[in-house]
Protein backbone atom coordinates (compact mmCIF):
# COMPACT_ATOMS: atom_id res chain seq x y z
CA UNK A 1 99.46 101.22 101.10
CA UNK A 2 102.81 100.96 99.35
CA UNK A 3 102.30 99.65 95.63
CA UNK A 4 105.00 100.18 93.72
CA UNK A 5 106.57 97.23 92.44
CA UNK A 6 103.76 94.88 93.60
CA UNK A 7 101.42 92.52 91.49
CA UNK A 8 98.04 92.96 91.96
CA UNK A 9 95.35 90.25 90.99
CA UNK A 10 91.59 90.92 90.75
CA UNK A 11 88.53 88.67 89.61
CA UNK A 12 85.10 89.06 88.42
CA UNK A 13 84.41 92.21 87.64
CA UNK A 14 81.61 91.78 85.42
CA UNK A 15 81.69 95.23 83.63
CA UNK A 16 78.56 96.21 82.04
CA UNK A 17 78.48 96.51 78.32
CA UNK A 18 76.34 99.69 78.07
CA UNK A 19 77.58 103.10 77.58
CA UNK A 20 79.39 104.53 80.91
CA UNK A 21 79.42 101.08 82.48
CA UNK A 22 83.06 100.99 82.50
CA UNK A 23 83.45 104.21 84.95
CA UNK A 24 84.22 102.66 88.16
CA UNK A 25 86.92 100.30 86.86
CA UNK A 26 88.47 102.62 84.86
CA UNK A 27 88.68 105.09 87.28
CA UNK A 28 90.11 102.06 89.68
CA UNK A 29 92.67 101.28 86.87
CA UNK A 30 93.87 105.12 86.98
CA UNK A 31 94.51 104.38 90.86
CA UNK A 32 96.20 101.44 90.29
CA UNK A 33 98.36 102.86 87.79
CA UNK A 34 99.14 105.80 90.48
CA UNK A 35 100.38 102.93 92.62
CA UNK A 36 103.08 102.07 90.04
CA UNK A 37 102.75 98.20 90.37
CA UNK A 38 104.60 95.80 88.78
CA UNK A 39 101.66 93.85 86.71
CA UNK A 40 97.93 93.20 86.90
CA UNK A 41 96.33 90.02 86.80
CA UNK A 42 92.52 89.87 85.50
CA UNK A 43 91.74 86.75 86.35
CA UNK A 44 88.58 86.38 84.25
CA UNK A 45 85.31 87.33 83.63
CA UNK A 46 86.56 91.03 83.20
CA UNK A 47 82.62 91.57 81.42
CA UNK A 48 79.43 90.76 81.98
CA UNK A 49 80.45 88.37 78.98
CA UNK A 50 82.90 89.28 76.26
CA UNK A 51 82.64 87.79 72.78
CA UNK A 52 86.25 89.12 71.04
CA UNK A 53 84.68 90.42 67.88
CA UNK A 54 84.33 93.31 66.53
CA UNK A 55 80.91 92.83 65.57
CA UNK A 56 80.19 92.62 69.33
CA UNK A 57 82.23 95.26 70.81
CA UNK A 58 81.13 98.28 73.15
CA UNK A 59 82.02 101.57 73.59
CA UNK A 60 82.55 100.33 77.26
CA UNK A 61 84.20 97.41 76.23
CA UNK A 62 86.59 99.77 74.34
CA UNK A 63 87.09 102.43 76.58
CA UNK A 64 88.57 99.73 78.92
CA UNK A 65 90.72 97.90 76.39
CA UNK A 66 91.91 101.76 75.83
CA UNK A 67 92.84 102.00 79.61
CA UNK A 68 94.88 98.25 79.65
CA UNK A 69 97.03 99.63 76.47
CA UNK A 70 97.68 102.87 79.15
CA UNK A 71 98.80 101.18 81.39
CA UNK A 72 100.93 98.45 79.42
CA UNK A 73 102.53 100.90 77.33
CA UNK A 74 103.65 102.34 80.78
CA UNK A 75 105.61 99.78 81.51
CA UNK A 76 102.39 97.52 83.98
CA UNK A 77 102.07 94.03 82.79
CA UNK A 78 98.45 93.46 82.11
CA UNK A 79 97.53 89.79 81.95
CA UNK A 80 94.43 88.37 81.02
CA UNK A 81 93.08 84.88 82.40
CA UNK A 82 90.57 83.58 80.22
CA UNK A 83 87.42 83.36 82.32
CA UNK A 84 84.44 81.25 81.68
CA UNK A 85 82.39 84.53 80.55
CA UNK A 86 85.56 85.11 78.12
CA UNK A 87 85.05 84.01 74.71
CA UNK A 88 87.30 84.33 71.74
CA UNK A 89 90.10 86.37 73.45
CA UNK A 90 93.07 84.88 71.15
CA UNK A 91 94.23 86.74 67.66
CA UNK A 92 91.73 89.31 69.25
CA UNK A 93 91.53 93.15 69.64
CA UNK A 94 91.83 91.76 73.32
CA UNK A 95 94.95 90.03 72.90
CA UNK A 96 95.92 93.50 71.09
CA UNK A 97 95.03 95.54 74.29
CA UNK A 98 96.80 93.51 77.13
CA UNK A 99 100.25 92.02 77.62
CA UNK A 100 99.23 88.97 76.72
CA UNK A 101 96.18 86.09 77.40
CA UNK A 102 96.49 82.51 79.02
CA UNK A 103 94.51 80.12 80.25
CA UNK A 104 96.99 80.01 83.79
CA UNK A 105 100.14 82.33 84.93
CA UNK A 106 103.13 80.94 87.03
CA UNK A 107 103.88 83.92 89.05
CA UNK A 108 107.24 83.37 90.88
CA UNK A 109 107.25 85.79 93.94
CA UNK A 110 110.25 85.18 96.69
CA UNK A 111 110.33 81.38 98.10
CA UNK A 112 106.61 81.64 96.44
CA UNK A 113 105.22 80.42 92.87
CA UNK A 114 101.50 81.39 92.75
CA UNK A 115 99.32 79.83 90.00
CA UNK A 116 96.62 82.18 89.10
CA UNK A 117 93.48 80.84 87.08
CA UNK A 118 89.93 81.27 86.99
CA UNK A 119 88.79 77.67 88.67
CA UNK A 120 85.87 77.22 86.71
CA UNK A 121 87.17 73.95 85.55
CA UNK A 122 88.48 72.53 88.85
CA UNK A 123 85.86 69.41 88.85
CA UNK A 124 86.97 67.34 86.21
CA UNK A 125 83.99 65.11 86.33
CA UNK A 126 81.41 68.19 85.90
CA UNK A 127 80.94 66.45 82.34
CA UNK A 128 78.06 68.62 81.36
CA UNK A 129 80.12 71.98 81.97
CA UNK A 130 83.44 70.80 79.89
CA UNK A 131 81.02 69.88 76.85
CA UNK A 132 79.35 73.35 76.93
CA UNK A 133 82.50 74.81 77.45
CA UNK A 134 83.85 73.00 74.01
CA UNK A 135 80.96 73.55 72.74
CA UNK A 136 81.07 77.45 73.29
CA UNK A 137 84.17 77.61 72.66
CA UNK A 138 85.60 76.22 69.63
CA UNK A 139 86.58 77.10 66.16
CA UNK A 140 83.31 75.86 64.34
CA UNK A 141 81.80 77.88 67.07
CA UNK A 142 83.92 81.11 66.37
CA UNK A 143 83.42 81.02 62.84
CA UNK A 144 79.44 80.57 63.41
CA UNK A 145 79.89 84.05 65.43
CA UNK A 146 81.92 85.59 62.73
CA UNK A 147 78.57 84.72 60.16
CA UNK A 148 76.33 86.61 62.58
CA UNK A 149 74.82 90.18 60.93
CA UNK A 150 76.17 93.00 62.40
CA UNK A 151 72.46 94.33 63.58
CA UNK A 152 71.68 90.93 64.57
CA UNK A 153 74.86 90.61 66.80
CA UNK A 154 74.53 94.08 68.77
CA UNK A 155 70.34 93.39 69.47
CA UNK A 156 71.66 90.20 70.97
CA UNK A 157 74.36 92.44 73.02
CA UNK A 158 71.68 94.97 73.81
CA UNK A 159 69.44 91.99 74.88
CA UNK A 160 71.35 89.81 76.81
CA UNK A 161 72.82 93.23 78.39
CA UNK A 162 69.27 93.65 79.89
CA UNK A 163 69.17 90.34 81.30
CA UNK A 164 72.32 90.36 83.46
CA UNK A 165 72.10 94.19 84.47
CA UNK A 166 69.31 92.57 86.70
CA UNK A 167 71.38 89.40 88.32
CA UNK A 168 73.46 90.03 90.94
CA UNK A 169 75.74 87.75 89.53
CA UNK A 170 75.85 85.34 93.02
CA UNK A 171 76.56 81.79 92.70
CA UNK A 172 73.68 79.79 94.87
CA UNK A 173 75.23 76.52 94.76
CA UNK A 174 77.43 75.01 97.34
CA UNK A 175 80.87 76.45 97.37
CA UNK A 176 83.30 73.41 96.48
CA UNK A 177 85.64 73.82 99.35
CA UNK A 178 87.25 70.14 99.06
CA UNK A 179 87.40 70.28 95.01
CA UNK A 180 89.96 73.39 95.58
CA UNK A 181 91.49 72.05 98.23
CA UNK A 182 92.07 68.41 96.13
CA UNK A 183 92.94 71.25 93.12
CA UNK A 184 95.41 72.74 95.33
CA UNK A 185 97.14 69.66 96.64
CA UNK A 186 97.59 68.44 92.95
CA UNK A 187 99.34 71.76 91.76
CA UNK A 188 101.55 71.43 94.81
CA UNK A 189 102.88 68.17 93.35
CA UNK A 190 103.94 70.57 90.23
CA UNK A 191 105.99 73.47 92.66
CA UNK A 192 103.41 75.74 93.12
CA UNK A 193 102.77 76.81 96.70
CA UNK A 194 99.89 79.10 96.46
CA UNK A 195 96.59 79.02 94.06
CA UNK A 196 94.75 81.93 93.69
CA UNK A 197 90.97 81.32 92.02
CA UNK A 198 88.27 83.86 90.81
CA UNK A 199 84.76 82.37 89.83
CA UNK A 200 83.45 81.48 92.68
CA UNK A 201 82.40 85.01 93.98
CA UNK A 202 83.59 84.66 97.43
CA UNK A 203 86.50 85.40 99.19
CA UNK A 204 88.53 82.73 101.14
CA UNK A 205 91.64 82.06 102.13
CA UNK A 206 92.33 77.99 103.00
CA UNK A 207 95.99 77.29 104.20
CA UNK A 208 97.54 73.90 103.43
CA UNK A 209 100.53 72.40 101.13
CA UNK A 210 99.66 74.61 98.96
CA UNK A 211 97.46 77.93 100.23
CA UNK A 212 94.22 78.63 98.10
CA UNK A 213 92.73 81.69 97.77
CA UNK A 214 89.67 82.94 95.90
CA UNK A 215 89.01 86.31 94.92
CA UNK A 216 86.11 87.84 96.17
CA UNK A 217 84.48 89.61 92.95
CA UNK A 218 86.01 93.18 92.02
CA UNK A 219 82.23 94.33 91.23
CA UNK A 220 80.80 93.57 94.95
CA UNK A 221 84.30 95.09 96.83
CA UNK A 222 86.49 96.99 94.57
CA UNK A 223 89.12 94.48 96.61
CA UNK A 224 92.41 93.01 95.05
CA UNK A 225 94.94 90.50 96.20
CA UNK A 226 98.62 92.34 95.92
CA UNK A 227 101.29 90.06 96.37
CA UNK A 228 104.73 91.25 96.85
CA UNK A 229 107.58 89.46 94.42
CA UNK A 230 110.41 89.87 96.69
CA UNK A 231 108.83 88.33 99.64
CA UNK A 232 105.74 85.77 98.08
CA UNK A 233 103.57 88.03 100.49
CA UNK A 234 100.25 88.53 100.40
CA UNK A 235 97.22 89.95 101.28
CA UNK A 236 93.87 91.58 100.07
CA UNK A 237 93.20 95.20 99.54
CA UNK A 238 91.65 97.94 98.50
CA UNK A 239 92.66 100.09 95.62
């Protein structure tokens, strides 16, 4: 597999926040980097769940924030899409680590604009989700977090920690096929020809005025979509 020069996206891979969790995708960053690419896109829900304070940080979680400043201060764009698991990222040691942190990227690539984002707000009449997500999300909500005791915050890290280690993480509703491919069809309208989705923890590919794809989780595969930005080409592999 030639690399070099190519932008590589990956989604969902829900890095553990215990000690040593971050192993594999380190060590899958250091191949990466071998690869010389042009940028990586996370697109989301890079932890298990990620609160951007300090009072919650990890040695994993900082042993992979060490790894994105590697490989940015090499010259590899490292973007961050804020996933539904991503809380806080903004004026964060996050934002610090990476090249930068969105909510979408416009990635121009040949004839090709992709739009890369994490899709978990694609149904605009799931009413319920966008009020947790303000909820969650917002800056009484932040400052509530910043209140929390140190030893209060990490037991809740610790705890929660416990809970997901056991879920396989699997989504067990219906996959929305027709709400990405309405999603898709509206983007289109703005120039973008291909939409690339995390979130949903499967991997598809649906052709149409506008191609969708969705990322199949890093944590199940290890697989990324590289997409070449002389030619708009692209196609999933493994790192």
């Amino acid at each position: 597999m030639n690399g070099a020069g190519k932008i590589f996206v990956i989604g969902d891979s829900h890095i553990g926040l215990g000690d040593g969790a971050e192993r594999p995708v380190n060590a899958w960053l250091d191949r990466l980097a071998a690869l010389k690419p042009k940028a990586l896109y996370l697109n989301g829900d890079l932890f298990h769940y990620l609160i951007a304070h300090d009072k919650f940080r990890t040695s994993s979680v900082d042993r992979v924030m060490a790894k994105f400043r590697e490989l940015r201060d090499a010259g590899i764009g490292v973007h961050y899409v804020e996933g539904n698991r991503d809380f806080f990222l903004r004026h964060s040691f996050v934002e610090e680590a990476v090249t930068d942190v969105a909510f979408e990227y416009a990635v121009p690539a040949g004839t090709k604009k992709f739009l890369i984002i994490h899709g978990d707000m694609i149904n605009d009449r799931d009413w319920k989700y966008f009020f947790w997500r303000r909820a969650s999300k917002n800056p009484v909500t932040k400052f509530g977090v910043s209140m929390i005791p140190r030893k209060i915050a990490r037991n809740l890290v610790d705890g929660v920690e416990r809970k997901l280690a056991r879920s396989n993480f699997k989504h067990k509703t219906r996959i929305p096929v027709e709400l990405m491919e309405a999603y898709g069809k509206k983007r289109y309208r703005e120039g973008f020809t291909d939409v690339v989705f995390g979130h949903f923890h499967s991997k598809i590919v649906m052709p149409g005025r506008a191609t969708v794809r969705v990322l199949p989780p890093w944590y199940e595969s290890g697989e990324a979509l590289m997409i070449d930005p002389r030619t708009g080409d692209a196609e999933f592999v493994v790192v």
